[in-house]
Protein backbone atom coordinates (compact mmCIF):
# COMPACT_ATOMS: atom_id res chain seq x y z
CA UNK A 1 311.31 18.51 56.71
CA UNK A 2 310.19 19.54 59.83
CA UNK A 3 313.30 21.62 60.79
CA UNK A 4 313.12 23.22 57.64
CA UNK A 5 309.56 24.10 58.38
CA UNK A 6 310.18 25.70 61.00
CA UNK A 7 313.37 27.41 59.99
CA UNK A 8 311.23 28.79 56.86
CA UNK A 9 308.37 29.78 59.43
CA UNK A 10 311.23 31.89 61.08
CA UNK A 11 312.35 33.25 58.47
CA UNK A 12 309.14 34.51 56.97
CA UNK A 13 308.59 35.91 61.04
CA UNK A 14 311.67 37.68 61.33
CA UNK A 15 311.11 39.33 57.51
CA UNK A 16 307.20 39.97 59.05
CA UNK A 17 309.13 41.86 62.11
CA UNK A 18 312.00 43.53 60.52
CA UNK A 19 309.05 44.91 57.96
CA UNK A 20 306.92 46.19 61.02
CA UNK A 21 309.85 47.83 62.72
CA UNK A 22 310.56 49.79 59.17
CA UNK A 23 307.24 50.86 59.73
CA UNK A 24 306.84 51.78 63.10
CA UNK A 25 309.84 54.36 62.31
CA UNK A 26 308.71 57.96 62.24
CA UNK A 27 309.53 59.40 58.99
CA UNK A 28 309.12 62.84 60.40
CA UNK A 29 311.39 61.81 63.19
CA UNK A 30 313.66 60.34 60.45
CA UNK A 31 313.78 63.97 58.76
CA UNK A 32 314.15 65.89 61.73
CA UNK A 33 316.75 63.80 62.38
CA UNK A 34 318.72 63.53 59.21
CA UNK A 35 318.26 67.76 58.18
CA UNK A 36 318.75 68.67 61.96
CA UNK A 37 315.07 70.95 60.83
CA UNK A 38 312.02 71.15 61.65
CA UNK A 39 309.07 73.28 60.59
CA UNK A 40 306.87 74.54 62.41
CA UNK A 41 303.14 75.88 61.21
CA UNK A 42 302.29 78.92 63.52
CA UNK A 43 299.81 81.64 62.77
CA UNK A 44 300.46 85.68 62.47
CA UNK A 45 297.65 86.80 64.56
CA UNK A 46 295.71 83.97 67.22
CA UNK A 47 296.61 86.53 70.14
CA UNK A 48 298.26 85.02 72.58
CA UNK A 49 298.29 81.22 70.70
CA UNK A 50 300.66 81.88 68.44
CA UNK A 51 301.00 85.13 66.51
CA UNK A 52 303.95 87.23 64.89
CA UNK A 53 305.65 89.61 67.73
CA UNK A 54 307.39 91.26 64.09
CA UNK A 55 310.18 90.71 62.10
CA UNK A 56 309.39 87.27 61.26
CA UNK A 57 309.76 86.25 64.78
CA UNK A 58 306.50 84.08 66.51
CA UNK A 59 305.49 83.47 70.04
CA UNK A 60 302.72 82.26 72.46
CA UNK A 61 301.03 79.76 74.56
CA UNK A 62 300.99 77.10 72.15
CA UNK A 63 304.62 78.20 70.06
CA UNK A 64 306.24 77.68 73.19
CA UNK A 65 304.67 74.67 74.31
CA UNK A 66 306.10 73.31 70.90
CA UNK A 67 309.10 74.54 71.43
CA UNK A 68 309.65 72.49 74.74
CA UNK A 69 308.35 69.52 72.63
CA UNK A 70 310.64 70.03 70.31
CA UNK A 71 314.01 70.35 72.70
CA UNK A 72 312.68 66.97 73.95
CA UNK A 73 312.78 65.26 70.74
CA UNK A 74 315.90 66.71 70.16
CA UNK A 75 317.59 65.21 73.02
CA UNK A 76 315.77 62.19 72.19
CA UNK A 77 317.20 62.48 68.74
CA UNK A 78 320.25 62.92 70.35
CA UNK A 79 321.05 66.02 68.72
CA UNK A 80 323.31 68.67 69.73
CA UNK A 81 321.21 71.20 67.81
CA UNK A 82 317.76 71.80 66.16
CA UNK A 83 316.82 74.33 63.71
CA UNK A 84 313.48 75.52 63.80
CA UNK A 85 312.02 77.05 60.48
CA UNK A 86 308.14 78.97 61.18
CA UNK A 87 305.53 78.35 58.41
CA UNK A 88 303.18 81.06 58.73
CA UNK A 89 299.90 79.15 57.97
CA UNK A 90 296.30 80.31 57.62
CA UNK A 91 292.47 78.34 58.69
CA UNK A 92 292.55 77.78 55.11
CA UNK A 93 296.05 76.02 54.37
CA UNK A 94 296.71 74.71 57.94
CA UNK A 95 295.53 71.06 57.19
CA UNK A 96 296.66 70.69 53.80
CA UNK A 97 300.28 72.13 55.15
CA UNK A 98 300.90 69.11 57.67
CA UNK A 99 299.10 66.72 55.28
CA UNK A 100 301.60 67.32 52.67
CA UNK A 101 304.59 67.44 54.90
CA UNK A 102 305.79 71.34 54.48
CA UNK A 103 304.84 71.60 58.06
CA UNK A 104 305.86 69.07 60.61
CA UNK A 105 304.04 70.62 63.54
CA UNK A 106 301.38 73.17 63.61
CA UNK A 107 301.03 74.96 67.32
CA UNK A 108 298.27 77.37 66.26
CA UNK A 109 294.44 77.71 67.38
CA UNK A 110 292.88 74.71 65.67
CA UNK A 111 290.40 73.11 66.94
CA UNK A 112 290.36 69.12 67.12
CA UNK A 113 287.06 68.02 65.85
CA UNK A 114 286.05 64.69 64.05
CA UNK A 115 285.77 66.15 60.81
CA UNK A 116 288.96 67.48 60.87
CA UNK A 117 291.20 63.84 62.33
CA UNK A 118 290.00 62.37 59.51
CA UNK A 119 293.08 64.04 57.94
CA UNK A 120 295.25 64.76 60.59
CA UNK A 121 296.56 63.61 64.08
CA UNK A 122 295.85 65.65 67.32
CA UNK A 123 298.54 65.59 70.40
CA UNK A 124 297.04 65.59 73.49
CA UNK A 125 295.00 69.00 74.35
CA UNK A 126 296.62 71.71 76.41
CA UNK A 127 293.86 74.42 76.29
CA UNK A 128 289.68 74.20 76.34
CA UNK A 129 288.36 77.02 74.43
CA UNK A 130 285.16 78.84 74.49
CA UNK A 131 283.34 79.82 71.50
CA UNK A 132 282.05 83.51 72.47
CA UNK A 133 280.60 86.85 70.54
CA UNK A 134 283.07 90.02 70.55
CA UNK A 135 280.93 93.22 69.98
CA UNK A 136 281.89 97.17 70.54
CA UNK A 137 280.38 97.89 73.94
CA UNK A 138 278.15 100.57 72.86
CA UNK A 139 276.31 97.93 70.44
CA UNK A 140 273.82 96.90 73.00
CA UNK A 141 274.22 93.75 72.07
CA UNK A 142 273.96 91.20 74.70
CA UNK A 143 273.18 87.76 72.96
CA UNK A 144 272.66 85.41 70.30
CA UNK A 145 269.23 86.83 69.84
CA UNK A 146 270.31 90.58 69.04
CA UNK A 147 272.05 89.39 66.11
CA UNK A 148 268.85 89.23 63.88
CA UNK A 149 269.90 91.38 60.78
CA UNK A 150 273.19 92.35 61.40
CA UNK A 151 276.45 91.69 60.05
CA UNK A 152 278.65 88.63 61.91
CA UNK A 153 282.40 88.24 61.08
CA UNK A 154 284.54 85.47 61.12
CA UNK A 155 287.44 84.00 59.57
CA UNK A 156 287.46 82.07 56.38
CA UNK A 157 287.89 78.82 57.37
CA UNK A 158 287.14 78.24 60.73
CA UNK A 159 283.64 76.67 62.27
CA UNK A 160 282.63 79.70 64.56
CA UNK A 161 279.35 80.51 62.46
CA UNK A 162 278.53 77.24 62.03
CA UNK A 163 278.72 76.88 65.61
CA UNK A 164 276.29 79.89 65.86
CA UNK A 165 274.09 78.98 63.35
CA UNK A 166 273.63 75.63 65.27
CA UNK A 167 272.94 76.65 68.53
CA UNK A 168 269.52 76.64 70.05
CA UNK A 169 269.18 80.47 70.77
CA UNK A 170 269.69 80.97 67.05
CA UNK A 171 266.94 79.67 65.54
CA UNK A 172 265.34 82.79 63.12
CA UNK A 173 268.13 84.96 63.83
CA UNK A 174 268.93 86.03 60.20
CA UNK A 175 272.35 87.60 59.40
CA UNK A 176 274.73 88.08 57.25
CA UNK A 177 278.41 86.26 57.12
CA UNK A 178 281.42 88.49 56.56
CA UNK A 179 284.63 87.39 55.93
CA UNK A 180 288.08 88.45 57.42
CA UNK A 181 291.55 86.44 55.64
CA UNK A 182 292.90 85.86 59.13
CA UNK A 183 291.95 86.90 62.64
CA UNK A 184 293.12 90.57 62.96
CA UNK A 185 291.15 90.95 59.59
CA UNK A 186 288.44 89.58 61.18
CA UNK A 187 288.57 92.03 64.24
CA UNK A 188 289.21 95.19 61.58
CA UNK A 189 286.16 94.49 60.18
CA UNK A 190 284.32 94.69 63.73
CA UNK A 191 286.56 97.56 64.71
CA UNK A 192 285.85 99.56 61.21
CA UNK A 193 281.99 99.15 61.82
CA UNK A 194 281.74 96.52 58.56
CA UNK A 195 280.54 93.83 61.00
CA UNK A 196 278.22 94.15 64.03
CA UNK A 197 279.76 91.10 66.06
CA UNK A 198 282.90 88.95 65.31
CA UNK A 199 282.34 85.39 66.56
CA UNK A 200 285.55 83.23 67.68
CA UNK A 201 287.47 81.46 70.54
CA UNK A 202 287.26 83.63 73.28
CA UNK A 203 291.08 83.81 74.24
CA UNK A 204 291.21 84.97 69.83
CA UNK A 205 288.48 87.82 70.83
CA UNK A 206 290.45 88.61 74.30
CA UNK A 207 293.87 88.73 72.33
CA UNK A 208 292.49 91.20 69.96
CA UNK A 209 291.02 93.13 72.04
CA UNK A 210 293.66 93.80 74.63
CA UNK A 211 295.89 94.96 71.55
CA UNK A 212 293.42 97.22 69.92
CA UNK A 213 293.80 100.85 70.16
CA UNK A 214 290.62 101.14 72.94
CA UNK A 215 290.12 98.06 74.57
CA UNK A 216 287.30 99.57 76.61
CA UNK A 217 285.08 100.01 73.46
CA UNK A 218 284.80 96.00 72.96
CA UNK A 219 283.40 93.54 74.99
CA UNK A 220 282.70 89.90 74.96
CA UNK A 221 279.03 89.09 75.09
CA UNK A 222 276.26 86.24 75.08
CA UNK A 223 275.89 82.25 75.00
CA UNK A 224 278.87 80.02 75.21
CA UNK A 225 278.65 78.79 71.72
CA UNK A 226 280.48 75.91 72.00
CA UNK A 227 283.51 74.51 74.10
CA UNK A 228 286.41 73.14 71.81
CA UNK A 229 289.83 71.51 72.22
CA UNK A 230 292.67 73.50 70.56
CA UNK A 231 295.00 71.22 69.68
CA UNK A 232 298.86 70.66 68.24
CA UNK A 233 298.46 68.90 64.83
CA UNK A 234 300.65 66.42 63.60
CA UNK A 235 300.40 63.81 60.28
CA UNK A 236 297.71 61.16 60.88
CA UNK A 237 300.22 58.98 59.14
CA UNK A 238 303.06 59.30 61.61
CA UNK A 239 301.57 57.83 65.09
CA UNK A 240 305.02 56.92 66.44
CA UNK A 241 306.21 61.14 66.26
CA UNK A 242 302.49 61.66 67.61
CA UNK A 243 303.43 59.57 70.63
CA UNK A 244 307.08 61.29 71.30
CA UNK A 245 305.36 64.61 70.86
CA UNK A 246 302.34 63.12 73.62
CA UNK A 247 305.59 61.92 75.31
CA UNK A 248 306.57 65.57 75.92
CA UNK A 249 303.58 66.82 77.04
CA UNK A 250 303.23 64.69 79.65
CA UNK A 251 306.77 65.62 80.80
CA UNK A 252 305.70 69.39 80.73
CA UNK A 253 303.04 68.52 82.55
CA UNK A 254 304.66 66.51 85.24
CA UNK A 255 307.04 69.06 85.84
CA UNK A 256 304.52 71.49 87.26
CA UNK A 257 305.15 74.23 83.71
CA UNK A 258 301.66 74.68 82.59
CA UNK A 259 300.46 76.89 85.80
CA UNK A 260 303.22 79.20 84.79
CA UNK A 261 302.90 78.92 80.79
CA UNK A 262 299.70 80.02 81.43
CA UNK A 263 300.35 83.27 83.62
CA UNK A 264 303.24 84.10 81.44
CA UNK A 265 300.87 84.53 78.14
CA UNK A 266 297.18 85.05 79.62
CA UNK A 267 297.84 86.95 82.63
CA UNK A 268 301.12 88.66 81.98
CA UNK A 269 302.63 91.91 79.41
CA UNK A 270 303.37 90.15 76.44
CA UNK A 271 305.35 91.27 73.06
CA UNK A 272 305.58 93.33 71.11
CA UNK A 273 303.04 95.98 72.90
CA UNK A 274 303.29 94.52 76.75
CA UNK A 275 299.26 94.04 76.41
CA UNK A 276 297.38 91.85 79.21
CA UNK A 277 294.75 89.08 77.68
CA UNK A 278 293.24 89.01 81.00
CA UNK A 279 292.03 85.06 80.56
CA UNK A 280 291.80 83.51 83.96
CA UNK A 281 292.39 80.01 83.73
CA UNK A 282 289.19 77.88 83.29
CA UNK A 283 288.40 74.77 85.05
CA UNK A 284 287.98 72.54 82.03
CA UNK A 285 291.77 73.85 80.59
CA UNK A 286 292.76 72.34 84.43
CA UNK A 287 290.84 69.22 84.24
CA UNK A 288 292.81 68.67 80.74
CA UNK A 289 295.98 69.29 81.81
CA UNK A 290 295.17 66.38 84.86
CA UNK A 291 293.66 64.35 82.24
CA UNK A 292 295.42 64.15 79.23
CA UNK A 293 293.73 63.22 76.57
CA UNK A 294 292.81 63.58 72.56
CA UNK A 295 289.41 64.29 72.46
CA UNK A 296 287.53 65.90 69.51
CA UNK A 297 285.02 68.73 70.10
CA UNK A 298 282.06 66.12 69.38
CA UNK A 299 282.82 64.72 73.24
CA UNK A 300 283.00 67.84 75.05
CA UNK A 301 279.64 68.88 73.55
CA UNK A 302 277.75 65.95 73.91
C-alpha cells in the first residue's frame, strides 16, 4: 500500500509539473514561433520614439531597440526568418491592442505607471522622460504660472495635463484643455495658434519641433512636470516572453549599443527630413541603462 502511495503521489507530481511547464510556455512565443510573425504596435508621430518615416515604413529609438529584441528571439526561436508586421497604434488603443493580442509588442512612447500595469507588462526601461511645456518663443511664456487662461494642448489619452494640473506651481492656474488625435495634431494646434502651450515628454516636444517648418519660433519652457519611464509593453499574461524580451535588453546593453542608439536618433539627421532632436543624454536615462529595472512612474516621483 505504501508503494502504491507513493507511486500515486508521483504520479499526481509529475501531472502537477507537466501542467506548470504547459503554463510557463509563452503563448506569444508559441505564435511567433508557429506563424514565423510578429506584430509590432508603433506610433506615426512620437518624434524620434517611433514614428512613420512614409510609405508605411516606421523607425526610431524605441522601433529599433525592438527590432534587436526581436532578432534575439528569433535566434532563440531558432528561426531562420521573422516577419515583422507594424500596427500603427494611438494613446487611445495602445493598451487595449496588446491586451487583446493584435499587437505582440508595442515600442512607442508609453509611459509605465501603476495605473496602467494593472493591464499590461512593462520590459525593463530604456529611456527617462521629462514631462516639459512647448510654447512659440514669442509667447512670453516662461512657466507653469503664465498659463492662467490660456489654451493647453495635449493628446487624447495621455497623462500630461493631469500631470500639470497636479503639480504644485499650478494651483489657480485656470485653463482650458484642447485636444490633438495624436502628437503632430497636438503640435498643429500649438503651431496654428489654437493652443497657447502643448504639454508632453520633452524628447515628443523636441521631435516636433526640430521637424516643424521654423524651429526657432518654439521653445521648451518651465517646471519639469514630472519624470516618467517610457517603456516597451508586452501582455501582463505572458511573463515568460516578458523575460526573453528583458533577456535582450540586457544583451543590448552589455554589448555597449545604447551610447550609440542614442546618438544615432537624438543627436544625429534622421529620416525622412535629416532633422536633429538635439536631446543630450540625461543622467537618469544613464543610470537606467546601468540599472535595469521596471519601475512605474509612482517610484521615480516619490
Amino acid at each position: 500500500m505504501k508503494n502504491k502511495s507513493l507511486i500515486k503521489a508521483g504520479l499526481i507530481a509529475g501531472l502537477f509539473i507537466s501542467t506548470m511547464s504547459v503554463h510557463a510556455a509563452s503563448a506569444t512565443m508559441d505564435k511567433i514561433k508557429s506563424t514565423g510573425a510578429v506584430t509590432m504596435g508603433v506610433r506615426e508621430s512620437s518624434i524620434p520614439m517611433s514614428y512613420t518615416t512614409g510609405d508605411s515604413r516606421f523607425d526610431g529609438y524605441h522601433v529599433e531597440v525592438c527590432r534587436m529584441i526581436l532578432g534575439d528571439i528569433k535566434d532563440k526561436l531558432g528561426l531562420s526568418t521573422l516577419r515583422i508586421n507594424y500596427q500603427p497604434v494611438t494613446s487611445q488603443n495602445r493598451v487595449p491592442l496588446v491586451q487583446n493580442g493584435t499587437v505582440d509588442i508595442e515600442c512607442g512612447s508609453t509611459t509605465n505607471n501603476s495605473n496602467r500595469a494593472k493591464d499590461v507588462g512593462f520590459a525593463n526601461t530604456l529611456y527617462i522622460e521629462e514631462v516639459r511645456i512647448a510654447v512659440k518663443a514669442n509667447s512670453g511664456i516662461t512657466s507653469i504660472s503664465q498659463l492662467a487662461n490660456k489654451k493647453v494642448a495635449t493628446t487624447t489619452g495621455t497623462t500630461s495635463v493631469q500631470l500639470l494640473r497636479k503639480h504644485e506651481k499650478a494651483n489657480g492656474v485656470n485653463f482650458d484643455e484642447v485636444f490633438g488625435k495624436d502628437h503632430a495634431d497636438s503640435f498643429l494646434l500649438l503651431e496654428s495658434g489654437r493652443a497657447d502651450a502643448f504639454v508632453m515628454d520633452g524628447s515628443i516636444l523636441a521631435g516636433n519641433i526640430a521637424n516643424s517648418k521654423n524651429p526657432k519660433d518654439y521653445k521648451i519652457v518651465g517646471e519639469v512636470l514630472s519624470t516618467e519611464p517610457i517603456a516597451i509593453m508586452v501582455r501582463k499574461d505572458d511573463p515568460e516572453f516578458k523575460a526573453a524580451v528583458n533577456a535582450a535588453i540586457a544583451k543590448i546593453v552589455a554589448n555597449g549599443k545604447m551610447p550609440g542608439l542614442w546618438n544615432k536618433w537624438f543627436l544625429s539627421p534622421i529620416p525622412p527630413k535629416n532633422i536633429v532632436v538635439g536631446l543630450e543624454l540625461s543622467p537618469a536615462t544613464k543610470n537606467a541603462w546601468a540599472n535595469l529595472n521596471d519601475k512605474p512612474a509612482e517610484d521615480y516621483n516619490k
